[in-house]
Each structure stands twice: as C-alpha cells, then as structure tokens.
Protein backbone atom coordinates (compact mmCIF):
# COMPACT_ATOMS: atom_id res chain seq x y z
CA UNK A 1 16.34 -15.58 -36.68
CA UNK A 2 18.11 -16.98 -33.75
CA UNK A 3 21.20 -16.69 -32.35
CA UNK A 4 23.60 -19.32 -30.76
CA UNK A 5 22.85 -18.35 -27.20
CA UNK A 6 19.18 -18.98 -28.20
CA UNK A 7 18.23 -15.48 -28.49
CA UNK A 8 16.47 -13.73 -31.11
CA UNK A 9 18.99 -11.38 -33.43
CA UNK A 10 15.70 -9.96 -35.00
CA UNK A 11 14.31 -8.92 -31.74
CA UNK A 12 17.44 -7.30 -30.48
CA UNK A 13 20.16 -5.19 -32.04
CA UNK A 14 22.27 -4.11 -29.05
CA UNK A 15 24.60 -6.14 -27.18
CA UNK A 16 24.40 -6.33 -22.98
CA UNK A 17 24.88 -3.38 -20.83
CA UNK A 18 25.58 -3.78 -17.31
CA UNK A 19 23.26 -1.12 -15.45
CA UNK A 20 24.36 1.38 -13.24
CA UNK A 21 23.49 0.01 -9.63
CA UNK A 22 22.11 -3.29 -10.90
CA UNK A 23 24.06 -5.18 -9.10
CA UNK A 24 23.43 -4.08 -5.83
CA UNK A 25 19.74 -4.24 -5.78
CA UNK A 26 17.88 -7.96 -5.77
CA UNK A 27 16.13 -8.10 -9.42
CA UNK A 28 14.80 -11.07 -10.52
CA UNK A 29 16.71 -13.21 -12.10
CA UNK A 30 15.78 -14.44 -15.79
CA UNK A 31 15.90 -17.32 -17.91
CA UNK A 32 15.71 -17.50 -21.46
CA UNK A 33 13.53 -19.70 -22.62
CA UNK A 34 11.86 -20.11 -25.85
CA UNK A 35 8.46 -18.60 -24.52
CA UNK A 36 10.38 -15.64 -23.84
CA UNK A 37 11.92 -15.21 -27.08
CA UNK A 38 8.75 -15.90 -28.91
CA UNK A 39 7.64 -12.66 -26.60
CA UNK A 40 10.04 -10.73 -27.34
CA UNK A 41 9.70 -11.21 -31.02
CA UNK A 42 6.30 -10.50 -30.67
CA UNK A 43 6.88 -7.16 -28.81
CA UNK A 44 9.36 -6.16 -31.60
CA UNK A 45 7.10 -6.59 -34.27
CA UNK A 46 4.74 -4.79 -32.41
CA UNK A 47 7.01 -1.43 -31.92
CA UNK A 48 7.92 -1.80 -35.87
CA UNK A 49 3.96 -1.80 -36.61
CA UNK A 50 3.75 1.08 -34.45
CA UNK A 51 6.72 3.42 -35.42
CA UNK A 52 5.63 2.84 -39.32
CA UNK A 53 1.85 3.92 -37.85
CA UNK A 54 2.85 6.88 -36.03
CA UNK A 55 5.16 7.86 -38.77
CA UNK A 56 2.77 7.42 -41.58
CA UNK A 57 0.25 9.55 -39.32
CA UNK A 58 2.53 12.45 -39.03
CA UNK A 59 3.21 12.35 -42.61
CA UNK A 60 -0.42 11.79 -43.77
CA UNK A 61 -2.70 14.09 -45.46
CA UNK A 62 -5.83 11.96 -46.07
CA UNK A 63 -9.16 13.57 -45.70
CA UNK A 64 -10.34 14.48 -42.55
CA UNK A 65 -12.75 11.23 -42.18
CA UNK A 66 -10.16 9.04 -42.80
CA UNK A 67 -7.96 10.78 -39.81
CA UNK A 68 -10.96 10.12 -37.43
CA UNK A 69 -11.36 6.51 -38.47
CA UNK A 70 -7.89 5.52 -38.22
CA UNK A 71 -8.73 7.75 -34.75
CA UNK A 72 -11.42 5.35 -33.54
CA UNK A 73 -9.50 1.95 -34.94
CA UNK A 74 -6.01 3.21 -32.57
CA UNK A 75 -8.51 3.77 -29.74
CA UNK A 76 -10.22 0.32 -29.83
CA UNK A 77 -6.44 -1.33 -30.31
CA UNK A 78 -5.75 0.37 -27.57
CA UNK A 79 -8.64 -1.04 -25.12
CA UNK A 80 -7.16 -4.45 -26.40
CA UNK A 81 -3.63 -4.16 -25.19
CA UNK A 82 -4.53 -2.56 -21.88
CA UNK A 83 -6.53 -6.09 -21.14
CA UNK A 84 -3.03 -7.07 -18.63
CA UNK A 85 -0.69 -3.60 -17.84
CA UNK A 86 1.85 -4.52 -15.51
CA UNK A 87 1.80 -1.75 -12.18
CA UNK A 88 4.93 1.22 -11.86
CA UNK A 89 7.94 -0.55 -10.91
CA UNK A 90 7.28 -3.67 -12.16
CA UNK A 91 9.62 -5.29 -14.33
CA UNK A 92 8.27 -6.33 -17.95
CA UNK A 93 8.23 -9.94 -18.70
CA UNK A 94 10.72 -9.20 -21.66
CA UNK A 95 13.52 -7.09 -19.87
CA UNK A 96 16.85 -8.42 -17.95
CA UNK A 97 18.24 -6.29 -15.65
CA UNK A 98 21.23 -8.06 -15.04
CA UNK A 99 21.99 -8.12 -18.20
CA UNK A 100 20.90 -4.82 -19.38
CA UNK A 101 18.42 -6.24 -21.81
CA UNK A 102 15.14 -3.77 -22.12
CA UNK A 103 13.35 -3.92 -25.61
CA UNK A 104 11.01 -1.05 -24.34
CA UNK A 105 14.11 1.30 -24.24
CA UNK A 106 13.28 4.68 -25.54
CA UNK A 107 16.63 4.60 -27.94
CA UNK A 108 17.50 1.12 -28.35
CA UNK A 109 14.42 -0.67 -27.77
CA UNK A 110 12.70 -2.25 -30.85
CA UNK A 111 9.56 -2.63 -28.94
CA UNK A 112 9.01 0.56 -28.04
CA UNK A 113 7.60 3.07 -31.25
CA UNK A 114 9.16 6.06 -29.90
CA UNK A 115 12.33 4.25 -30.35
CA UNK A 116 14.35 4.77 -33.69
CA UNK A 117 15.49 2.51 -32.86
CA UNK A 118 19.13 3.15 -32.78
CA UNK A 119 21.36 0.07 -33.36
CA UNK A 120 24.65 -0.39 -31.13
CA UNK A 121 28.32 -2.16 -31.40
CA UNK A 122 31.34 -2.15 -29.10
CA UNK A 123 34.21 -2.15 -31.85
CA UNK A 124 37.72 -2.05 -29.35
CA UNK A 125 35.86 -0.08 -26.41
CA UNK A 126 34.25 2.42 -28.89
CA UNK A 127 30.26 2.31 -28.69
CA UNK A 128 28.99 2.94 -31.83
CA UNK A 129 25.46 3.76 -33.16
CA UNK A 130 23.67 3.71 -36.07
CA UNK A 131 19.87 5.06 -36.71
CA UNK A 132 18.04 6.97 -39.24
CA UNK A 133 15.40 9.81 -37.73
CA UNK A 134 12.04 10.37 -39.33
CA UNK A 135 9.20 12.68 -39.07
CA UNK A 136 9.24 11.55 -35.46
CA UNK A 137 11.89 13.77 -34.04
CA UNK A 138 11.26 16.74 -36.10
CA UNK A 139 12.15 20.51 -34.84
CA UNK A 140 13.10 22.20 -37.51
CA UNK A 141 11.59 21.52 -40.72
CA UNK A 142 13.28 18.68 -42.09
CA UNK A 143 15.72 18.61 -38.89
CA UNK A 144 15.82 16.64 -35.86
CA UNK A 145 15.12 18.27 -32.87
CA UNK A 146 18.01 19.03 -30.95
CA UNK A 147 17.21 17.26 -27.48
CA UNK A 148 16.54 13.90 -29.37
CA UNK A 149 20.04 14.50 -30.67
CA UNK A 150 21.09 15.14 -26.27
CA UNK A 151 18.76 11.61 -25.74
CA UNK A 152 20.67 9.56 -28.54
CA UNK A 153 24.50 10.88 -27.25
CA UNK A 154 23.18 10.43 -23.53
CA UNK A 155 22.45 6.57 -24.35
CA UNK A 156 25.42 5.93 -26.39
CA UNK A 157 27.77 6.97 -24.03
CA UNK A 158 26.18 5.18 -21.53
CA UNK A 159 26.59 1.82 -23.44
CA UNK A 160 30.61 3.40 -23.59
CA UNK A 161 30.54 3.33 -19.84
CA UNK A 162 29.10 -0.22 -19.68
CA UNK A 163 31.96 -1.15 -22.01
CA UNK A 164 34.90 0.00 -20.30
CA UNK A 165 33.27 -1.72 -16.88
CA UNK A 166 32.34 1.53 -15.06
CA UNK A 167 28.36 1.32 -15.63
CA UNK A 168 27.11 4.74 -14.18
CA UNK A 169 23.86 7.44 -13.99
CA UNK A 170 24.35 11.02 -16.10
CA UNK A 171 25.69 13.09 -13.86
CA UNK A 172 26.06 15.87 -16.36
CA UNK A 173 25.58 15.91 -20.15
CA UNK A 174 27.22 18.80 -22.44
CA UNK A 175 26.08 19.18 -25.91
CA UNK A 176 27.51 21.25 -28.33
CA UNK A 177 25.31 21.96 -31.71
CA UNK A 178 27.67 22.18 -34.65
CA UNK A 179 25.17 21.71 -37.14
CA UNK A 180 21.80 20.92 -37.81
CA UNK A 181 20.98 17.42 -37.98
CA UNK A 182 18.97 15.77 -40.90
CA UNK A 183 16.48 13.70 -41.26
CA UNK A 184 16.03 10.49 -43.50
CA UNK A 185 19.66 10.06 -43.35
CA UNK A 186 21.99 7.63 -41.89
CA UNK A 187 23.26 8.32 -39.19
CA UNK A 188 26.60 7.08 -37.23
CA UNK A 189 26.84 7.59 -33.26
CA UNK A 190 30.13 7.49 -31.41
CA UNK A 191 31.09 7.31 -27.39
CA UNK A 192 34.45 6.38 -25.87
CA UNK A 193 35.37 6.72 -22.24
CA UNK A 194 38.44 8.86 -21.88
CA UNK A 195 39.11 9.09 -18.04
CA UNK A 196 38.00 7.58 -14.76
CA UNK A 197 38.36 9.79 -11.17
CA UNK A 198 36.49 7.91 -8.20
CA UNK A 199 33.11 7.23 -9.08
CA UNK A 200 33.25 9.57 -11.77
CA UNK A 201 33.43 8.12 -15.88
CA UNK A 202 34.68 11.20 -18.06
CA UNK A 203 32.44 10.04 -22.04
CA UNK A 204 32.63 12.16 -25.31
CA UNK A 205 30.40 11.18 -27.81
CA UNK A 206 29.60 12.77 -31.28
CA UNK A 207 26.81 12.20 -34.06
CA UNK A 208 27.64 12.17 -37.75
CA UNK A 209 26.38 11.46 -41.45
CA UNK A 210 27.31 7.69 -42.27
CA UNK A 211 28.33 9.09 -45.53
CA UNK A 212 30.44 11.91 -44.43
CA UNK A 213 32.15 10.32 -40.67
CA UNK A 214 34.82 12.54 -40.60
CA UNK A 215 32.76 15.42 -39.88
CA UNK A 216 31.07 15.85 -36.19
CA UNK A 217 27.47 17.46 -36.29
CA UNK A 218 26.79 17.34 -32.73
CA UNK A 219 29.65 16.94 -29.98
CA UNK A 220 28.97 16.03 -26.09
CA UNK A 221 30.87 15.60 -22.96
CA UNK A 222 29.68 13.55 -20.10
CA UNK A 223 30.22 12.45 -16.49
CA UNK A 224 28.99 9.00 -15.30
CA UNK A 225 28.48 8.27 -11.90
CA UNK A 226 28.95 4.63 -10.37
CA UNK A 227 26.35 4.44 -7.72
CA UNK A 228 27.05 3.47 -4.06
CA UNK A 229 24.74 0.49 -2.52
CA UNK A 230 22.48 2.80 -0.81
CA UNK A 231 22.20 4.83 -3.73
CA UNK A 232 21.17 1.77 -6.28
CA UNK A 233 18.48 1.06 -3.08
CA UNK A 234 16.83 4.24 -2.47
CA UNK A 235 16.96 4.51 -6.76
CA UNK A 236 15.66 0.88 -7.63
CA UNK A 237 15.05 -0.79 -4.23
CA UNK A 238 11.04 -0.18 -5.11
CA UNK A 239 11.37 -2.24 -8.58
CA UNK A 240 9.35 -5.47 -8.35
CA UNK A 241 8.95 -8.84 -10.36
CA UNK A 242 6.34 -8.89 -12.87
CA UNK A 243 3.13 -10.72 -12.04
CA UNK A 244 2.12 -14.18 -12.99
C-alpha cells in the first residue's frame, strides 16, 4: 500500500521525528524513489518473518533434532544476508535522518525483529503508542520485563519532544513500576511535553491496557536535552553515507 507522498504505509507506521542534533551535522540527503520503497518493503517483511521466527522459537517445544535443524537452516540464512553489511557509522540505504525515518529502530522499526514494533500518532501534541509484547520481552513469567517497559516510555517521549519542536537526547529517565505489565495484550503508550527550561524538555509518559486507559501501569518522567553544534559533531560527526 502506498501513500500519497509515495511512501509505503505498510512499511512504516510512525510519522517523522526530527532527531536530536540532526540538523547540525551534514547527513546525506535522501530521495524517495520507488527503488527505495520497494527496499524498504522488503526490509519490513523481512523483520515480520523474523519476529514471528524468534517468537515461535522461544515458544517452541519440538524435539531436540528439530531445534538443531531449524539451528543449522538460521545459520546458513545468515551467511546469505551478510553477502553486503554496511561498516559502523554508516547510514543504511533505508533510513532518513533528516527526517527521522529508521525502519531498523529497536521500538518503532518494522525491520528490525527485536522491534515490537510499537506503532506511533501525534493526536494534538500527545505521542501516542500502541504495541502488543510477546514471549520476546519476558521477565516475569507471563510479564514484560521491566526495562523493555523504560525502552518503550524512553522512545515515546522522545517522539513527544520531536512533536512539540524541541528534538533532544535522554538526559535522565524516571520510571515508576505501578504494576506488572502483561503480555499478549494491547497495549496504549502516552508522552506529552509539559515544560521547556533552556535546552532542557521536561516529558511524562505512561503505559496502559488499551482496554482499561484510565489506569497507568508504568509512569516516567524525563528530561530532553537539545544538543549544541559541537555536541551533534563530536556525537554524529563520524556517521557516513552508505556505500554504492
């Protein structure tokens, strides 16, 4: 599916985010072009085929042989995609920085399997989330583990940030456990900005049951920092354009 700026609503489900620093440091700059949505559609399906693997293998309780040959088939998969790696600091062929755009984001990113991936919305300057957390991010049995809950408030209040137009770094995250978190259920992901001094962003953000929003499981507080030019340099002066 495509949408009417040409790019692919399948292969992303977050809108732009200005990041922190970006514009002070010469990235390259990128042009969407159907080549590069058919690659990003491509990487997408490739993180869904993955998360539904690595889920399905932490779930599984096939025999023994079965674990080893699934074993062997990841391995030689594995010599296939490492054919062309791009170097550290190089940017992928599927991310803008300008615009914030990276499908191998950890949270957001639908090409990356560690990913939920966790889907966002700016609804009047309010960042919200919504993801569902599998075997993946298991602590406690049938819980999520509470620093994947910290990583999920930490990127939705960043995309708050973005939103309000003061794109910063974590400068200090804290989370407050009400209650344990479930998995294999809906979840709904909130961040607003509620004060600016200087360079710093003051962000509260909460996760909650879709079913039950009235009702915070996990609370944060955060403070954003804009970066000065040297700062964005010394940070991401070293990242480079990808290869040809």
């Amino acid at each position: 599916m495509t949408a009417p700026d040409g790019s692919s609503t399948e292969a992303s489900n977050v809108p732009d985010r200005p990041l922190a620093g970006m514009r002070h440091v010469e990235v390259p700059e990128v042009r969407l072009t159907p080549e590069l949505v058919e690659r990003r559609e491509a990487v997408a399906e490739l993180g869904d085929a993955l998360r539904d693997l690595t889920s399905q293998a932490i779930g599984s309780e096939v025999e023994v042989e079965v674990l080893r040959r699934v074993a062997t088939d990841a391995r030689a998969l594995a010599v296939v995609l490492a054919e062309r790696r791009r170097r550290p600091g190089e940017v992928s062929t599927v991310d803008d920085l300008h615009r914030g755009q990276r499908p191998f984001n950890p949270v957001v990113g639908r090409g990356n399997p560690v990913a939920p991936p966790m889907t966002v919305e700016i609804v009047d300057g309010v960042a919200i989330g919504s993801c569902t957390l599998d075997w993946r991010y298991e602590g406690p049995p049938t819980y999520a583990h509470g620093g994947v809950s910290a990583m999920l408030l930490d990127q939705i209040m960043g995309y708050a940030t973005a939103a309000a137009g003061h794109p910063g770094v974590t400068g200090r995250l804290q989370v407050r456990y009400r209650s344990a978190v479930p998995l294999d259920v809906p979840l709904r992901l909130e961040a607003s900005l509620i004060d600016v001094l200087g360079v710093r962003a003051a962000v509260e953000g909460s996760i909650r049951l879709a079913a039950e929003p009235g009702a915070s499981l996990v609370e944060a507080e955060g403070r954003f920092l804009a970066l000065r030019p040297e700062q964005a340099d010394r940070l991401f002066g070293g990242i480079s354009e990808h290869a040809d």
